[in-house]
N, C-alpha and C. Protein backbone atom coordinates (compact mmCIF):
# COMPACT_ATOMS: atom_id res chain seq x y z
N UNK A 1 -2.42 -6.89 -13.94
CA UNK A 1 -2.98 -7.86 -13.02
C UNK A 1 -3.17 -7.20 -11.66
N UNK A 2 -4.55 -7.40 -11.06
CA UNK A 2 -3.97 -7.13 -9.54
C UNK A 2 -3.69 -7.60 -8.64
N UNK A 3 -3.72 -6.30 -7.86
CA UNK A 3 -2.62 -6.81 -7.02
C UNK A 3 -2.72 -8.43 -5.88
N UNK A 4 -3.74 -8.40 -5.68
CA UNK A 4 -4.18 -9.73 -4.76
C UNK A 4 -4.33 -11.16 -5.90
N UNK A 5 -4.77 -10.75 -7.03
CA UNK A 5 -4.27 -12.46 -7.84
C UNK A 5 -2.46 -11.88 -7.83
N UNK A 6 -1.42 -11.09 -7.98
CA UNK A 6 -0.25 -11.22 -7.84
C UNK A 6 0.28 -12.27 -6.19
N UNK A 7 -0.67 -11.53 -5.39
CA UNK A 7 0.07 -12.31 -4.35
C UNK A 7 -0.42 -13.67 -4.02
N UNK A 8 -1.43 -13.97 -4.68
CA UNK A 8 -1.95 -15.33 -4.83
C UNK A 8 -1.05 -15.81 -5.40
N UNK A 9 -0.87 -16.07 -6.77
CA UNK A 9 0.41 -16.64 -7.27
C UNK A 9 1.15 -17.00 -6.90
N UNK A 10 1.79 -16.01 -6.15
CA UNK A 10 3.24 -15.48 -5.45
C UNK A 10 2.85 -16.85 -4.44
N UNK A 11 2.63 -16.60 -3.64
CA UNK A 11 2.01 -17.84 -2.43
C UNK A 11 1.95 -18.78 -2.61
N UNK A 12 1.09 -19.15 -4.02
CA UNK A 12 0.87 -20.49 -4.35
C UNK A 12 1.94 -21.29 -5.27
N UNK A 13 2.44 -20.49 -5.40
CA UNK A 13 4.27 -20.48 -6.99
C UNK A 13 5.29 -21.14 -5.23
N UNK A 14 5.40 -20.22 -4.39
CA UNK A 14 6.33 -20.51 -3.22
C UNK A 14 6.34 -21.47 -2.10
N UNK A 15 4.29 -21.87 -1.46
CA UNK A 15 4.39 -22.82 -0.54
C UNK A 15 3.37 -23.76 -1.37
N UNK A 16 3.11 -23.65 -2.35
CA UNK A 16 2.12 -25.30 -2.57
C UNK A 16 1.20 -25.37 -1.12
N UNK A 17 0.27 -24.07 -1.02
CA UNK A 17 -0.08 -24.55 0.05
C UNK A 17 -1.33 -25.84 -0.08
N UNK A 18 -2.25 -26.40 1.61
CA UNK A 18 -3.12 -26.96 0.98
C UNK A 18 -4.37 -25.89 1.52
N UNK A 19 -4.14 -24.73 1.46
CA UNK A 19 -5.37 -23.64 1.96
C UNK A 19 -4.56 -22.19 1.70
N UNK A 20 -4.90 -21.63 1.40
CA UNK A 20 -4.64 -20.07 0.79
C UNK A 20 -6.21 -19.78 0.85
N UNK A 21 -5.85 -18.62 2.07
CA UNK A 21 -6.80 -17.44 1.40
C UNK A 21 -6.05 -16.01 1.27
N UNK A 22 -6.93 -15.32 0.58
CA UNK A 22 -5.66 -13.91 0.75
C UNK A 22 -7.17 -12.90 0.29
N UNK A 23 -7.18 -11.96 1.62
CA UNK A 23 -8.25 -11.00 1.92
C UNK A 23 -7.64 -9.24 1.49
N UNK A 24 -8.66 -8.82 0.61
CA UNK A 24 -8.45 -7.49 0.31
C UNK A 24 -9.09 -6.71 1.93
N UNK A 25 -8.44 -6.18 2.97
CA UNK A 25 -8.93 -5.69 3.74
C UNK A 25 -9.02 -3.97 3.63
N UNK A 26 -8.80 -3.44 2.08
CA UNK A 26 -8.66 -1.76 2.05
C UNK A 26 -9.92 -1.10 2.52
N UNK A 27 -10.70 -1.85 2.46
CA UNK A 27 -12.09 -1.51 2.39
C UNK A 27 -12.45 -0.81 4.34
N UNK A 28 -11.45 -1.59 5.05
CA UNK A 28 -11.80 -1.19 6.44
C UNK A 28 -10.71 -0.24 7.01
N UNK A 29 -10.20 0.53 5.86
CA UNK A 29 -9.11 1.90 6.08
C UNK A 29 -9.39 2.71 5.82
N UNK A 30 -8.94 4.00 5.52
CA UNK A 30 -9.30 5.18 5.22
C UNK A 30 -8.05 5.26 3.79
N UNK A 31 -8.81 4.84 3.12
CA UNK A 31 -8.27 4.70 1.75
C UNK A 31 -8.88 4.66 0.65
N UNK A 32 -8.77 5.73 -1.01
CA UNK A 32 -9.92 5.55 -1.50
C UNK A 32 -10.62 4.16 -2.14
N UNK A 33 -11.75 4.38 -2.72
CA UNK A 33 -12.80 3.59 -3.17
C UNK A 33 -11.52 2.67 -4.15
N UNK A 34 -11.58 0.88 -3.78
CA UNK A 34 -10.77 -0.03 -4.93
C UNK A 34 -10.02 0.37 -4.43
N UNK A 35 -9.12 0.75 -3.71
CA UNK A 35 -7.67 0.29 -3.40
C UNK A 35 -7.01 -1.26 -3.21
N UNK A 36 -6.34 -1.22 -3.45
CA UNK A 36 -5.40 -2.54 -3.11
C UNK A 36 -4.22 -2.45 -1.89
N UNK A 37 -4.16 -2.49 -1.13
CA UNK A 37 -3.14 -1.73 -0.49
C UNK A 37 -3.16 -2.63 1.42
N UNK A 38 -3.69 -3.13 1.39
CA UNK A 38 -3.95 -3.75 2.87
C UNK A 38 -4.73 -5.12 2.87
N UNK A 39 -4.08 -5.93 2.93
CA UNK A 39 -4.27 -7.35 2.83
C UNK A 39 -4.13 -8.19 4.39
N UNK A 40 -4.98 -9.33 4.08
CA UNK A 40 -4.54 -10.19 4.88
C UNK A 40 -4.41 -12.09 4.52
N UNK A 41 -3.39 -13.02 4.70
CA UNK A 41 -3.24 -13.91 4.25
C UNK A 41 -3.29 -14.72 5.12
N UNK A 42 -3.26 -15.50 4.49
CA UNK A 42 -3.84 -16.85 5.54
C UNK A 42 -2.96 -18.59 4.66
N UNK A 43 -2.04 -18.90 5.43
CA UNK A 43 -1.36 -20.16 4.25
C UNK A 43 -1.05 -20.85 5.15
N UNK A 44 -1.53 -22.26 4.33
CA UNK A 44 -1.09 -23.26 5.70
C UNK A 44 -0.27 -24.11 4.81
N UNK A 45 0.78 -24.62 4.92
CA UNK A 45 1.43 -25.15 4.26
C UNK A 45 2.36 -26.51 5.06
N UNK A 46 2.52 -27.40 4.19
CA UNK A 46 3.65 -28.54 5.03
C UNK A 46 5.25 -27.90 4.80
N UNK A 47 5.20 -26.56 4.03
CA UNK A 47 6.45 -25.97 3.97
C UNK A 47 7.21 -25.33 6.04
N UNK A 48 5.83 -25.13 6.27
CA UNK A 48 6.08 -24.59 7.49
C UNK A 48 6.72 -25.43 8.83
N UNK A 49 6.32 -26.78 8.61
CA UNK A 49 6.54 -27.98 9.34
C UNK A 49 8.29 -27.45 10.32
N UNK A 50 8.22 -27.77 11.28
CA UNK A 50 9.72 -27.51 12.11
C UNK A 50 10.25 -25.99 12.04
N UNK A 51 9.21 -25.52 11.59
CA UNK A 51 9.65 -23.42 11.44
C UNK A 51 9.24 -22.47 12.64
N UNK A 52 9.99 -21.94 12.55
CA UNK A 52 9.55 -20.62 14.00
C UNK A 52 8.48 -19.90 12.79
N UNK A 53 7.42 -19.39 13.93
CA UNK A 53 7.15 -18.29 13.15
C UNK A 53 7.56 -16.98 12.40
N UNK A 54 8.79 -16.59 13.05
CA UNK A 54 9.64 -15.70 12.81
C UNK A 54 9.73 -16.25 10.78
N UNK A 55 10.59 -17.40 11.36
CA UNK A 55 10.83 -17.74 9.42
C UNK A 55 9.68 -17.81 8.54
N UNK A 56 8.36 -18.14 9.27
CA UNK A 56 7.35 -18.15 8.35
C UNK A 56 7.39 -16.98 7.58
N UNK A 57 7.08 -16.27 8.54
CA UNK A 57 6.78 -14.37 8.15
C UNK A 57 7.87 -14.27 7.37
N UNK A 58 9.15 -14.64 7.23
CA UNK A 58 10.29 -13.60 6.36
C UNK A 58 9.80 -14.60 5.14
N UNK A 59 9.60 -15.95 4.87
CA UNK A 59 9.58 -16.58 3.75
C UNK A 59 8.61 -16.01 2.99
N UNK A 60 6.99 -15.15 3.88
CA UNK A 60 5.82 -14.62 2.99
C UNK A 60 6.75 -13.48 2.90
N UNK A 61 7.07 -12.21 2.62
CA UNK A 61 7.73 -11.51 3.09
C UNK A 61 8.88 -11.40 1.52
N UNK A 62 9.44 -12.36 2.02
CA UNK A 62 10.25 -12.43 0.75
C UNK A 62 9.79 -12.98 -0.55
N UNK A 63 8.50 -13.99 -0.20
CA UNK A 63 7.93 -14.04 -1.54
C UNK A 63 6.95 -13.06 -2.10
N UNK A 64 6.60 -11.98 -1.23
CA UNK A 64 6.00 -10.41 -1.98
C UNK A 64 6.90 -9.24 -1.54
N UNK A 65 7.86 -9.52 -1.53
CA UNK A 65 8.56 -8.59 -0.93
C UNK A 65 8.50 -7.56 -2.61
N UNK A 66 8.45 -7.72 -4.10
CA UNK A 66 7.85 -6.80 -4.82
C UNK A 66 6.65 -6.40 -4.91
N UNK A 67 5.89 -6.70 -4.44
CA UNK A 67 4.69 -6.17 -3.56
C UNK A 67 4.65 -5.04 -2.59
N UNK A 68 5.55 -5.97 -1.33
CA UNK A 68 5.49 -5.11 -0.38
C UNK A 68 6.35 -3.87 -0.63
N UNK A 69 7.28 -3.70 -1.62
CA UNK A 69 7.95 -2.66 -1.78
C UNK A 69 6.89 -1.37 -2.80
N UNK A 70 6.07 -1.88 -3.11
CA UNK A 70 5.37 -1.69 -4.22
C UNK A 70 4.29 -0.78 -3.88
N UNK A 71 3.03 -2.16 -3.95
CA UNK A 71 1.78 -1.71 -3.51
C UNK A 71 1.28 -1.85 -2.05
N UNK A 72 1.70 -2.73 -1.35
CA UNK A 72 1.25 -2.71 -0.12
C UNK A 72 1.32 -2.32 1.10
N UNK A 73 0.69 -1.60 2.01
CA UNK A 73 1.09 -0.89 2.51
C UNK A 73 0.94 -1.46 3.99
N UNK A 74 0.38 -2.57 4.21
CA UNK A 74 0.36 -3.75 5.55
C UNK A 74 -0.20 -4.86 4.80
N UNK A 75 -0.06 -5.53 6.12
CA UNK A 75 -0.13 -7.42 5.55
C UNK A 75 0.06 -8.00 6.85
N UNK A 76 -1.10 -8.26 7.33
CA UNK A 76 -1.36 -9.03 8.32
C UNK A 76 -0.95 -10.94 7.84
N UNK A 77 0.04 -11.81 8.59
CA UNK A 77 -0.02 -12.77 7.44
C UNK A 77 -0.06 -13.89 8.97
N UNK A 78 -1.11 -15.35 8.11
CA UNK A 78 -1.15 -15.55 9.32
C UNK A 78 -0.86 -17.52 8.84
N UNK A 79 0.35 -17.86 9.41
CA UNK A 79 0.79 -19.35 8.34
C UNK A 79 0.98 -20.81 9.70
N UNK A 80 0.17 -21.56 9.18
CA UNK A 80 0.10 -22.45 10.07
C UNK A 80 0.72 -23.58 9.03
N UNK A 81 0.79 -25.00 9.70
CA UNK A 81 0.67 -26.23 9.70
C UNK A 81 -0.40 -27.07 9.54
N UNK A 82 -0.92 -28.00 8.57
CA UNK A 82 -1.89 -29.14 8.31
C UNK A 82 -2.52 -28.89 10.09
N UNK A 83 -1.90 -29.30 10.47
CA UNK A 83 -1.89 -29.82 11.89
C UNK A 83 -2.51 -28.63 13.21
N UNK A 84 -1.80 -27.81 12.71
CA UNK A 84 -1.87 -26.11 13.23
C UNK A 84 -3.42 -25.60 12.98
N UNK A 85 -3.47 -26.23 11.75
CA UNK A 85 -4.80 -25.81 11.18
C UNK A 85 -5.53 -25.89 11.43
N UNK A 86 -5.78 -27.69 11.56
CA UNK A 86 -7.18 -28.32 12.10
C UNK A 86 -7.38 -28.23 13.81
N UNK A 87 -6.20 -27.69 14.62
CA UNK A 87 -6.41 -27.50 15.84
C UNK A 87 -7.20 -26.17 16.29
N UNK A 88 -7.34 -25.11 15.44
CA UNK A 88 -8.05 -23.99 15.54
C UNK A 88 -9.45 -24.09 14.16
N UNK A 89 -9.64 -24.95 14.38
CA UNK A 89 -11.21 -25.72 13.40
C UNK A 89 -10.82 -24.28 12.20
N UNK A 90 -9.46 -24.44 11.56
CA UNK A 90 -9.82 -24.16 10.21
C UNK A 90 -9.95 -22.11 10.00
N UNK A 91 -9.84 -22.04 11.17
CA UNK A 91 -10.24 -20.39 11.80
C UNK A 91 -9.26 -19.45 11.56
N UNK A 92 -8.83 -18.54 10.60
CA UNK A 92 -7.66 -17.38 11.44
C UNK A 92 -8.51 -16.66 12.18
N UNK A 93 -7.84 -15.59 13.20
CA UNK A 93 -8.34 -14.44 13.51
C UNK A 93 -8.66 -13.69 12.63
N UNK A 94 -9.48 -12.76 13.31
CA UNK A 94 -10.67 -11.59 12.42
C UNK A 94 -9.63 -10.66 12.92
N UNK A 95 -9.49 -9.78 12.07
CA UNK A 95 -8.55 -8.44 11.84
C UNK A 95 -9.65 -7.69 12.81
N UNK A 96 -8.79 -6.42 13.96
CA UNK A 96 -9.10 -5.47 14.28
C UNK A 96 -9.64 -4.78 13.49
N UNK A 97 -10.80 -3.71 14.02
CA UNK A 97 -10.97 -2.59 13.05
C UNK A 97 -9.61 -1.69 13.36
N UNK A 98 -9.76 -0.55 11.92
CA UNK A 98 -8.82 0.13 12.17
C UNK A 98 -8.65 1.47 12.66
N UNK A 99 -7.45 1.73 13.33
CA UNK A 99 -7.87 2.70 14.73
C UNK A 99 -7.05 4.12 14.27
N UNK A 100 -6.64 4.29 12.69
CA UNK A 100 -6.06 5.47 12.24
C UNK A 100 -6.17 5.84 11.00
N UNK A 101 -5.39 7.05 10.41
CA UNK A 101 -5.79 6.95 9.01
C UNK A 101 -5.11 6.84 7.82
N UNK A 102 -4.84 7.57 7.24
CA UNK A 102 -3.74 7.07 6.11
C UNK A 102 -2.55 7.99 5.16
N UNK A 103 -1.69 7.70 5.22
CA UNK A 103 -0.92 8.93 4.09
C UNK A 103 -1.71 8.77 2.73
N UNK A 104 -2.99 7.81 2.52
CA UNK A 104 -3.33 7.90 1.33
C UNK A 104 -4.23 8.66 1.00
N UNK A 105 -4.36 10.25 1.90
CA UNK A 105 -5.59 10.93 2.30
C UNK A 105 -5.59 12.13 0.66
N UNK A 106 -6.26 12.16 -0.04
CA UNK A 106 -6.31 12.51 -1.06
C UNK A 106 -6.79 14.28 -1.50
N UNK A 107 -6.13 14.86 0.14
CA UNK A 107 -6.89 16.28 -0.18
C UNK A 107 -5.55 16.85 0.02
């Protein structure tokens, strides 16, 4: 399976969210052609309700944490509230380009 339906699952098995997206971003690294390896997520969940962000992040975190030990090598993760949600019309931020290169350099 890969790796991004794994962390779909993973996400959707842990917060029932009511919005999941989850972005293959390898494509804007210096990494070869099809990698899996640099993601970005996006979960809005009523799990989050009364949470620091701090706990958001360890709860994604710990629900790919065989992932992140694994295949991934960043993870931008970005977890709001119903509420959180509709106050930024539905929007995460757009990922930086990226400004280095990679131990995945293949020469």
């Amino acid at each position: 399976m890969k790796v991004q339906h794994r962390i779909e699952e993973k996400l959707n098995t842990a917060f029932s969210p009511v919005h999941l997206d989850v972005k293959n971003e390898s494509y804007m690294h210096n990494v070869p052609e099809g990698a899996e390896s640099h993601f970005k997520v996006t979960v809005v969940s009523e799990q989050f309700e009364g949470k620091r962000l701090i706990a958001r992040h360890r709860a994604v975190n710990q629900a790919l944490s065989e992932e992140l030990q694994n295949d991934i090598h960043a993870l931008a993760i970005h977890t709001y509230t119903e509420g959180e949600w509709r106050e930024i019309n539905e929007q995460a931020p757009v990922s930086p380009p990226c400004h280095g290169g990679s131990v995945l350099d293949t020469e």
